[in-house]
Protein backbone atom coordinates (compact mmCIF):
# COMPACT_ATOMS: atom_id res chain seq x y z
CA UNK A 1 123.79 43.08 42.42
CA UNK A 2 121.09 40.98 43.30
CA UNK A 3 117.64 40.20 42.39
CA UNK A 4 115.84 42.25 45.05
CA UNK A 5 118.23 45.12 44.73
CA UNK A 6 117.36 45.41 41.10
CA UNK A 7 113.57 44.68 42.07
CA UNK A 8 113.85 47.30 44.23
CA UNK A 9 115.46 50.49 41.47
CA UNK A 10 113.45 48.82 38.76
CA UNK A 11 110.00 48.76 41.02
CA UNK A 12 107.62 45.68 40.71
CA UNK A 13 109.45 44.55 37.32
CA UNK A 14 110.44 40.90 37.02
CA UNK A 15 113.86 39.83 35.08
CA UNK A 16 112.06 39.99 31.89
CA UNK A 17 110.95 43.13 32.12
CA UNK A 18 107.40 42.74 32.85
CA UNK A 19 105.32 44.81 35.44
CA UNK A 20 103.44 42.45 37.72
CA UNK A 21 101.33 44.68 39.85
CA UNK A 22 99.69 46.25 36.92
CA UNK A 23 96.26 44.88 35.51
CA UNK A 24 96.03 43.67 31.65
CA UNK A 25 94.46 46.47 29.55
CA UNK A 26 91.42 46.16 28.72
CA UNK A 27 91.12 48.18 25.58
CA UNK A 28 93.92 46.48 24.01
CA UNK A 29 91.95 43.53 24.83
CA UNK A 30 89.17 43.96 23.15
CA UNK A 31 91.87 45.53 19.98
CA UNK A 32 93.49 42.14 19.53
CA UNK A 33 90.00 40.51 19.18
CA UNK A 34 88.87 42.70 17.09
CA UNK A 35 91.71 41.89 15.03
CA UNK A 36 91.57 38.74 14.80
CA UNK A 37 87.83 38.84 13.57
CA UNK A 38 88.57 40.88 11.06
CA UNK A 39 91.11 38.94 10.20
CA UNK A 40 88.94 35.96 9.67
CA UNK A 41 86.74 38.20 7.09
CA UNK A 42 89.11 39.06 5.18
CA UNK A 43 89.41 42.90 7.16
CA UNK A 44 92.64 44.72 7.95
CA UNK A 45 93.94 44.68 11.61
CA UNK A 46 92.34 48.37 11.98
CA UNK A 47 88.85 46.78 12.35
CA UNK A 48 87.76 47.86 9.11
CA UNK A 49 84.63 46.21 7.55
CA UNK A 50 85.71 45.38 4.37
CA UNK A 51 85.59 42.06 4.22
CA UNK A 52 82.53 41.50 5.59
CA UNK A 53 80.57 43.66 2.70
CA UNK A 54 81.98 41.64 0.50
CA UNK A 55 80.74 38.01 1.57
CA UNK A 56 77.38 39.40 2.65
CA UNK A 57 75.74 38.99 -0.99
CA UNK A 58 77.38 35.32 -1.05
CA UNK A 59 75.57 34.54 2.38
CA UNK A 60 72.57 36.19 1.11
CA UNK A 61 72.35 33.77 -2.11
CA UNK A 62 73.35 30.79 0.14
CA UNK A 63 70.16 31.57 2.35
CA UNK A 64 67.88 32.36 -0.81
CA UNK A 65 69.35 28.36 -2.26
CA UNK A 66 68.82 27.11 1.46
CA UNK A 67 65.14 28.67 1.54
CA UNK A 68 64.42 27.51 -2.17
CA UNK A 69 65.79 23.69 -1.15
CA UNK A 70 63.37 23.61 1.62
CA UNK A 71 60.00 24.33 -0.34
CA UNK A 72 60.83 21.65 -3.04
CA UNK A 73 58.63 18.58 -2.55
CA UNK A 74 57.74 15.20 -4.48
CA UNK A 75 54.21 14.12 -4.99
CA UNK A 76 54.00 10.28 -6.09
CA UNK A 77 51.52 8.52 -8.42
CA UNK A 78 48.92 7.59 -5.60
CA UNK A 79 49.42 10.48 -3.50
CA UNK A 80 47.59 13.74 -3.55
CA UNK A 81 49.35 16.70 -1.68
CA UNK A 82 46.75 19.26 -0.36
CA UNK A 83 48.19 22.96 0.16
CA UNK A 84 47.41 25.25 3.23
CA UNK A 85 48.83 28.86 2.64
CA UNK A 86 48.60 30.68 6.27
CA UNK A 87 46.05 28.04 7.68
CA UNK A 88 44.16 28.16 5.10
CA UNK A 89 43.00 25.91 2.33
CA UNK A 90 45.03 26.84 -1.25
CA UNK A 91 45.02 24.13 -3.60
CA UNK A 92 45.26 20.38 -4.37
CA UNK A 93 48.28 19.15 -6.46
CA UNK A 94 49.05 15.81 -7.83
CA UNK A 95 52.07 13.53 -8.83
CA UNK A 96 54.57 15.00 -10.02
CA UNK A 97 57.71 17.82 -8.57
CA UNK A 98 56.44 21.00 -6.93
CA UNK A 99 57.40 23.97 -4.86
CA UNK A 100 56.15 25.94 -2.12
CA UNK A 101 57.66 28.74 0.08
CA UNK A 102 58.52 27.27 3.24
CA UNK A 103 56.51 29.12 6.72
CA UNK A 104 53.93 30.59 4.19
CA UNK A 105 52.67 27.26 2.71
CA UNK A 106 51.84 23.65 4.59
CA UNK A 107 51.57 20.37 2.72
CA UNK A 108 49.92 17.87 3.78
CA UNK A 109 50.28 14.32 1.21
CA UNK A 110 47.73 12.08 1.37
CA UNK A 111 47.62 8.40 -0.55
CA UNK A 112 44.34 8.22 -2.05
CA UNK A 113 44.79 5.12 -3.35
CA UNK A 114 46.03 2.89 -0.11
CA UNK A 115 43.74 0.17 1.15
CA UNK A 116 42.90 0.39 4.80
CA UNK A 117 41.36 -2.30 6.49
CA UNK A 118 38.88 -1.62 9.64
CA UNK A 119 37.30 -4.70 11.26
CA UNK A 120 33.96 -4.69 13.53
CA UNK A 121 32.83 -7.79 15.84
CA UNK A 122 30.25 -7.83 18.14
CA UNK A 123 27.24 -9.41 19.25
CA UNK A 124 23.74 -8.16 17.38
CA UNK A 125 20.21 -8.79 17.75
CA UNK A 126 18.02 -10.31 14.40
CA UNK A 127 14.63 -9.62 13.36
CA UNK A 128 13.16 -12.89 14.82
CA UNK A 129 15.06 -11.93 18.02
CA UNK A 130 17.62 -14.24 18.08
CA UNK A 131 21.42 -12.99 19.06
CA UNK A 132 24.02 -13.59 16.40
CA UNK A 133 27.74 -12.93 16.32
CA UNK A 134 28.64 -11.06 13.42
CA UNK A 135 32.52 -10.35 12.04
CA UNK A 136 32.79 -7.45 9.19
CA UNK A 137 35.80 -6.03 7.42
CA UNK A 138 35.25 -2.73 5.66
CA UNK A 139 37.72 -1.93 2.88
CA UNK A 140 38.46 1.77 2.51
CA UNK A 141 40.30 4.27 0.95
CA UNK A 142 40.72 7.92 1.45
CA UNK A 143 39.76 9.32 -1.74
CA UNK A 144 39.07 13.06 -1.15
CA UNK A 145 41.97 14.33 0.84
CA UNK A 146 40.14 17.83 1.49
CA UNK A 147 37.32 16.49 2.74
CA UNK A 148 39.48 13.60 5.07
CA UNK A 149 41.90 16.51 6.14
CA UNK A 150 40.00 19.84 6.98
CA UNK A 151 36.06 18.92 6.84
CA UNK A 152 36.09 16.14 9.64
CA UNK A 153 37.93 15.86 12.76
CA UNK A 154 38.76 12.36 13.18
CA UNK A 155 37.29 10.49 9.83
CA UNK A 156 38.12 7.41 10.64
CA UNK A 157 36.61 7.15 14.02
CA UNK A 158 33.74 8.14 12.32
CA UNK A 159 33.95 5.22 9.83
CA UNK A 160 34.53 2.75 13.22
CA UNK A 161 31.19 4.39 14.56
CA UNK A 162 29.07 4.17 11.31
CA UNK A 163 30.31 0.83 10.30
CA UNK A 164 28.90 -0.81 13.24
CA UNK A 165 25.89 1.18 13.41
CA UNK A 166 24.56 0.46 10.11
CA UNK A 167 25.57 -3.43 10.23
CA UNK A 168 23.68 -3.49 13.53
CA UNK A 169 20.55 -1.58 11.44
CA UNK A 170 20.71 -4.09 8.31
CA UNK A 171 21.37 -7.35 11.07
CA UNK A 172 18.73 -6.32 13.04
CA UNK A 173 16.56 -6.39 10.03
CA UNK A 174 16.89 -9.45 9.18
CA UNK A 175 16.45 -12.85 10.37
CA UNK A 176 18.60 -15.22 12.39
CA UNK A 177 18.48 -17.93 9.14
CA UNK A 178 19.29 -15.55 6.94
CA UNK A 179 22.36 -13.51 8.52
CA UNK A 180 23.69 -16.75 9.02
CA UNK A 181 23.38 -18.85 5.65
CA UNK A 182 22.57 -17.39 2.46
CA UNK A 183 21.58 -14.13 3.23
CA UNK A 184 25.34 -13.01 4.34
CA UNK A 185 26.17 -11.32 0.79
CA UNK A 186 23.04 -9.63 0.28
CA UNK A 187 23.38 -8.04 4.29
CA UNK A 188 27.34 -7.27 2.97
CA UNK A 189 25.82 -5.19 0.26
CA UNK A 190 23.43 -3.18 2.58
CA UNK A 191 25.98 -2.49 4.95
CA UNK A 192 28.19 -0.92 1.85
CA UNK A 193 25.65 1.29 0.70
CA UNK A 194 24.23 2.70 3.74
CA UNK A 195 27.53 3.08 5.40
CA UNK A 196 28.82 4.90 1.97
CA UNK A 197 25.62 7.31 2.40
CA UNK A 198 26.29 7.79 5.77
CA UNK A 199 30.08 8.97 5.28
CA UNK A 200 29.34 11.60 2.39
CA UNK A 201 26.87 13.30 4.87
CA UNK A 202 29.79 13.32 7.27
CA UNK A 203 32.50 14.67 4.36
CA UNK A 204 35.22 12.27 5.67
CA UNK A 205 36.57 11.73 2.07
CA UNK A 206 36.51 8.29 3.09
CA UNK A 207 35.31 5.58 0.17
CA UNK A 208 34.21 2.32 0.85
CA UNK A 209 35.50 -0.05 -1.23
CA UNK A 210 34.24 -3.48 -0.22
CA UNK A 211 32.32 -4.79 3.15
CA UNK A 212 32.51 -8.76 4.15
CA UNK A 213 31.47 -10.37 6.47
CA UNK A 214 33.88 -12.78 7.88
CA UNK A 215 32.21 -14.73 10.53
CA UNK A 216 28.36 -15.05 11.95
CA UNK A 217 27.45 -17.62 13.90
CA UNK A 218 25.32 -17.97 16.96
CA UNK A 219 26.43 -17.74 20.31
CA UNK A 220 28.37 -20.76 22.08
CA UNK A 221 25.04 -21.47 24.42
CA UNK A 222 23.06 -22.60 21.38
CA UNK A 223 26.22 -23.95 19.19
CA UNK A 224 24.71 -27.79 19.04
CA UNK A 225 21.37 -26.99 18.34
CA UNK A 226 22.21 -24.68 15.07
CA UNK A 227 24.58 -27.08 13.89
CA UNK A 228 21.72 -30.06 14.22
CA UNK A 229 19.79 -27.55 11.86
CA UNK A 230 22.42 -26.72 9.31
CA UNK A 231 22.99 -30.32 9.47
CA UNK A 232 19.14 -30.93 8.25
CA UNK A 233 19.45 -28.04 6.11
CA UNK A 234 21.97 -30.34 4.72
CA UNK A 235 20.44 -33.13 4.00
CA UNK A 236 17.33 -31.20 2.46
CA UNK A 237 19.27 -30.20 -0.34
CA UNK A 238 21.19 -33.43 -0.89
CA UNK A 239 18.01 -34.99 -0.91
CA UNK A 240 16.50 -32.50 -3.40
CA UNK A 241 19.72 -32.97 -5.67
CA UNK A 242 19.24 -36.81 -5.74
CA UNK A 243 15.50 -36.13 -6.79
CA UNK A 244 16.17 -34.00 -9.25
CA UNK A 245 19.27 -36.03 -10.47
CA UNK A 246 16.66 -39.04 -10.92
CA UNK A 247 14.35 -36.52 -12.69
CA UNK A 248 16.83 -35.44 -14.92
CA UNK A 249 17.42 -39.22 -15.88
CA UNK A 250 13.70 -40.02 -16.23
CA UNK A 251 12.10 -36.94 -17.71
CA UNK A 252 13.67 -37.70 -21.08
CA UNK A 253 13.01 -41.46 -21.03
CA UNK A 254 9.38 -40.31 -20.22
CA UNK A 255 8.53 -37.58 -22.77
CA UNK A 256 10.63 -40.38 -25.38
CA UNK A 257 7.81 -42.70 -24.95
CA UNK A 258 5.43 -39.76 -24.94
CA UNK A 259 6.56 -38.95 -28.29
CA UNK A 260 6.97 -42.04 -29.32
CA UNK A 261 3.26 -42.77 -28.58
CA UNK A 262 1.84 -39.84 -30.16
CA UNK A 263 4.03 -40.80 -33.44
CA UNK A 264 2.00 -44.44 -33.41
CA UNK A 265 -1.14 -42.74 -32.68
CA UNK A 266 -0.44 -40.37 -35.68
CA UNK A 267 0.07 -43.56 -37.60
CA UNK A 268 -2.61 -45.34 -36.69
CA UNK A 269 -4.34 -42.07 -37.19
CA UNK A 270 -3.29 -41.89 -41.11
CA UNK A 271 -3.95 -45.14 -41.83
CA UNK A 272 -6.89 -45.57 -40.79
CA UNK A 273 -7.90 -42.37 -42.46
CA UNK A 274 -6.24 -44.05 -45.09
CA UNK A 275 -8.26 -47.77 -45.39
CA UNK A 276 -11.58 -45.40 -44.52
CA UNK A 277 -10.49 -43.39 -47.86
CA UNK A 278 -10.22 -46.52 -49.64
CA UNK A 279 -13.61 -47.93 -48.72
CA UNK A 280 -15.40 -45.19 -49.75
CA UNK A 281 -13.32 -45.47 -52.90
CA UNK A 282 -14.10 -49.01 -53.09
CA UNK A 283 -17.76 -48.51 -52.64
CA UNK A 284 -17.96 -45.55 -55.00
CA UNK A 285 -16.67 -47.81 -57.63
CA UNK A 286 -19.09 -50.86 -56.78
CA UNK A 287 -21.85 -48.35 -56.91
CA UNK A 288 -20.92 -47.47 -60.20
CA UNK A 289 -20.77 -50.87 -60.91
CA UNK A 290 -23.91 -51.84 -59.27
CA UNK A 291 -25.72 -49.33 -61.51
CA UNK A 292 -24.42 -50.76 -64.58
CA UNK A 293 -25.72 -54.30 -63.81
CA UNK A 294 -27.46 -54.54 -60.36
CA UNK A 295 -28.07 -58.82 -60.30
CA UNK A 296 -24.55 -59.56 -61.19
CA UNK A 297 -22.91 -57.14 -58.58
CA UNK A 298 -25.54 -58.63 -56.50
CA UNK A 299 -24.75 -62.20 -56.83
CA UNK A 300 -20.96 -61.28 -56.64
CA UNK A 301 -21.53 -59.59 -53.73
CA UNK A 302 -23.12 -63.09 -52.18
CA UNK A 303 -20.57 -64.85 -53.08
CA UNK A 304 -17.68 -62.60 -51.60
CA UNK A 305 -19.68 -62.37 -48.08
CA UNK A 306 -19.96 -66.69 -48.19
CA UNK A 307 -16.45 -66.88 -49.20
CA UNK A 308 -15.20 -64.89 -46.39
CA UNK A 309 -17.06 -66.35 -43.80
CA UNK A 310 -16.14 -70.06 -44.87
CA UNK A 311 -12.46 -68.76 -44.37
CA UNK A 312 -12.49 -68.34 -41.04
CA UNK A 313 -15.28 -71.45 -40.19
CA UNK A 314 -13.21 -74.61 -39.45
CA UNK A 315 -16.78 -76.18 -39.24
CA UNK A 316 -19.52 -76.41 -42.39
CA UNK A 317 -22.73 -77.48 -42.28
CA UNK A 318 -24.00 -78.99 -46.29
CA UNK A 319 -27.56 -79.50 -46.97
CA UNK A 320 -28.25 -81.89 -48.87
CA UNK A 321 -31.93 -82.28 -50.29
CA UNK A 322 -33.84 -85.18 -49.64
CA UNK A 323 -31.28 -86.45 -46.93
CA UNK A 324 -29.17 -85.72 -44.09
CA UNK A 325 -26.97 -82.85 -43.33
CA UNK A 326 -23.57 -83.57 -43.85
CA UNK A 327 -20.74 -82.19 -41.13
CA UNK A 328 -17.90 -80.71 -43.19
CA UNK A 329 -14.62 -80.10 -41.76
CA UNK A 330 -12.09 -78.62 -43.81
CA UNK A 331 -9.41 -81.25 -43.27
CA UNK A 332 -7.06 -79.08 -45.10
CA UNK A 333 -6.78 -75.93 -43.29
CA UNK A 334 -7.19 -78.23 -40.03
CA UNK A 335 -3.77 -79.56 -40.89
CA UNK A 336 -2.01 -76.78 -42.11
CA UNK A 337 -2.82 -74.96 -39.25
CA UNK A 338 -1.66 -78.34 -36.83
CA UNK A 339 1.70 -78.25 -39.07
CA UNK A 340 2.16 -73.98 -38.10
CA UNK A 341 3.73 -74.62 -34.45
CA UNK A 342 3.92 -70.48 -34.09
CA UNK A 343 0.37 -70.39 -34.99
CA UNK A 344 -0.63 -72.91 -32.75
CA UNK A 345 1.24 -71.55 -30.07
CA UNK A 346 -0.54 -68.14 -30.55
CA UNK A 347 -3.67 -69.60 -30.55
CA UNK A 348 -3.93 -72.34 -28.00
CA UNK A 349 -0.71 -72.20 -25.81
CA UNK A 350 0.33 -75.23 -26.03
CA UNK A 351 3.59 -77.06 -26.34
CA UNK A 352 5.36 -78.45 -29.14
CA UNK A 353 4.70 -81.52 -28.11
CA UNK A 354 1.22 -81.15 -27.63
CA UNK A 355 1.07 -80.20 -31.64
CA UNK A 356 2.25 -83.75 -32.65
CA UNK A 357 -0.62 -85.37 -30.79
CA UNK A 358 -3.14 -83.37 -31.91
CA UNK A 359 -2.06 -83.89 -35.39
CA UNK A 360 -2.10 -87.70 -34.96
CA UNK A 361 -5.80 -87.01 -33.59
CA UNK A 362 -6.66 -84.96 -36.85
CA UNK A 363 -5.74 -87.78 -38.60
CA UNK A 364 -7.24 -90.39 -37.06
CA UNK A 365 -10.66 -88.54 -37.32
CA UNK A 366 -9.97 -87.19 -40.82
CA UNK A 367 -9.21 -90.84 -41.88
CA UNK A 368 -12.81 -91.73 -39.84
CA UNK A 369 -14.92 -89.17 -41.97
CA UNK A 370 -13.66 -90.13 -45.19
CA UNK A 371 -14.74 -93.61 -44.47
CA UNK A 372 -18.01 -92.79 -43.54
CA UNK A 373 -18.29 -90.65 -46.49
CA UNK A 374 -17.73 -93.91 -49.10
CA UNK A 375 -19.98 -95.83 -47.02
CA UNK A 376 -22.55 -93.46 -47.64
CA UNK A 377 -22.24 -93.11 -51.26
CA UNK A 378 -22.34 -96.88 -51.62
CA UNK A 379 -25.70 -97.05 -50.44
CA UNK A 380 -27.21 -94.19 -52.53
């Protein structure tokens, strides 16, 4: 029998058995698949639920964990973490581990102790209205993370703003000279404090930690002509450390003779007060003296004054009664003082050789006096 005579008693049924012309069944379908998920839980092929009540509490836990994992956060040593529950502000917590539950709490870590640099150059106008280039660098750190967070909206556009502002108030209160040599660290100070001021009023949480200024220098148009004056400005003070470097050597050599002088002058001062004391000792004592025996002191007296004006006469004059004055030179201190060539040369300036001549001279005329003298006496 063939194929198509058995298709035909058997209906629409191929050799295997199978119906063709029939659709699948949908509820057995949806049976098997059922099935097989319960099979995957653990159920029983009748679709019982089973299984799945028992690893609900597992999944449960594993979420719980999962959620717990999530709200666990680190908070380093210069970091502050600032805590917003539902929008709004909670608390502030610092280094260390902490936890908060995740969609009900925000974070937001901040390092407080992170320098950040912000730079400002422009052009500015002095006090003596003169235009000046000026370069600052402001230093900063954001030290109150409320305040830089939720009080202002953009802090550190704020800081760009007030930076420049307040260098342009300080710059513009000062003059050219100034903002451009020595005055640079004082105007770096102003700028710190007013800018400071100006960002509490703001509540940026923003702290200034230092403000330099880099660069000022005039504009390219006048370039030569400041340099000409530095370059004067120069010279000045070289020339005022040479003077005072010569001062320095000749103050001391100055106020050493000064002292020097009023040591001799306190000498001079004693001993005169000195010799003064001893006259009036002197002449105490010669009073007392004189009141013992008045001629005798007197004729002493005489003879002392004579005695010291002879001394220094090199010429004496002898009367003689009943004759002629006699001429007396002292032949004796004539030659000893000829013989002295130190003396001589003290007293006349005159040359060694000069000495030896006039000592020939001496003699000559010595020799001439003595003569005369016999020739005299012979004829009394």
């Amino acid at each position: 029998m063939s194929w198509n005579d058995q298709g035909n008693n058997n209906g629409s049924r191929d050799p295997w058995g199978k119906n063709n012309n029939n659709p699948p069944d949908i509820d057995e379908l949806i049976k098997k698949f059922r099935s097989q998920i319960n099979s995957l839980f653990g159920g029983g092929p009748d679709g019982g639920s089973g299984g799945f009540k028992k690893i609900l509490p597992a999944a449960l836990i594993g979420i719980i964990l999962l959620y717990s994992a999530f709200g666990i956060y680190t908070v380093d040593a210069q970091e502050e973490a600032v805590v917003l529950r539902f929008g709004k502000y909670s608390t502030t917590k610092g280094p260390g581990i902490h936890w908060n539950p995740p969609f009900v709490d925000n974070r937001f870590i901040v390092n407080t102790e992170k320098l950040f640099t912000h730079t400002t150059n422009s052009s500015m106008l002095t006090k003596d209205e003169n235009i000046v280039n000026v370069e600052v660098a402001v230093q900063y750190k954001r030290s109150n993370p409320v305040f830089f967070l939720l009080e202002a909206s953009a802090p550190e556009d704020s800081l760009a703003q007030a930076s420049e502002a307040e260098l342009r108030h300080v710059v513009g209160s000062t003059s050219m000279d100034s903002v451009l040599t020595v005055g640079r660290e004082q105007i770096a100070m102003d700028v710190k404090s007013r800018l400071q001021t100006r960002l509490d009023i703001y509540k940026t949480g923003i702290e200034v930690v230092a403000v330099s200024i880099r660069e000022s220098r005039p504009p390219d148009a006048v370039k030569e002509a400041f340099d000409d004056v530095v370059k004067a400005r120069e010279d000045e003070v070289r020339l005022r450390n040479e003077a005072e470097t010569y001062a320095n050597q000749v103050v001391p050599i100055a106020r050493g003779n000064a002292k020097r002088a009023i040591e001799d002058a306190e000498g001079y001062k004693q001993k005169v007060i000195s010799e003064a004391e001893g006259e009036a000792s002197r002449f105490d004592q010669l009073l007392f003296e004189y009141s013992k025996s008045p001629e005798v002191t007197r004729q002493r007296l005489y003879l002392d004054a004579v005695q010291s004006v002879m001394n220094n006469s090199t010429k004496v004059m002898i009367d003689v009664k009943e004759g002629n004055n006699i001429l007396y030179l002292p032949l004796d201190q004539i030659a000893a003082a000829s013989l002295n060539p130190q003396r001589n040369l003290n007293e006349n300036n005159t040359s060694s050789s000069s000495s030896n001549s006039l000592s020939s001279d001496i003699q000559e005329i010595t020799d001439r006096v003595i003569e005369e003298l016999r020739r005299r006496q012979d004829r009394r």
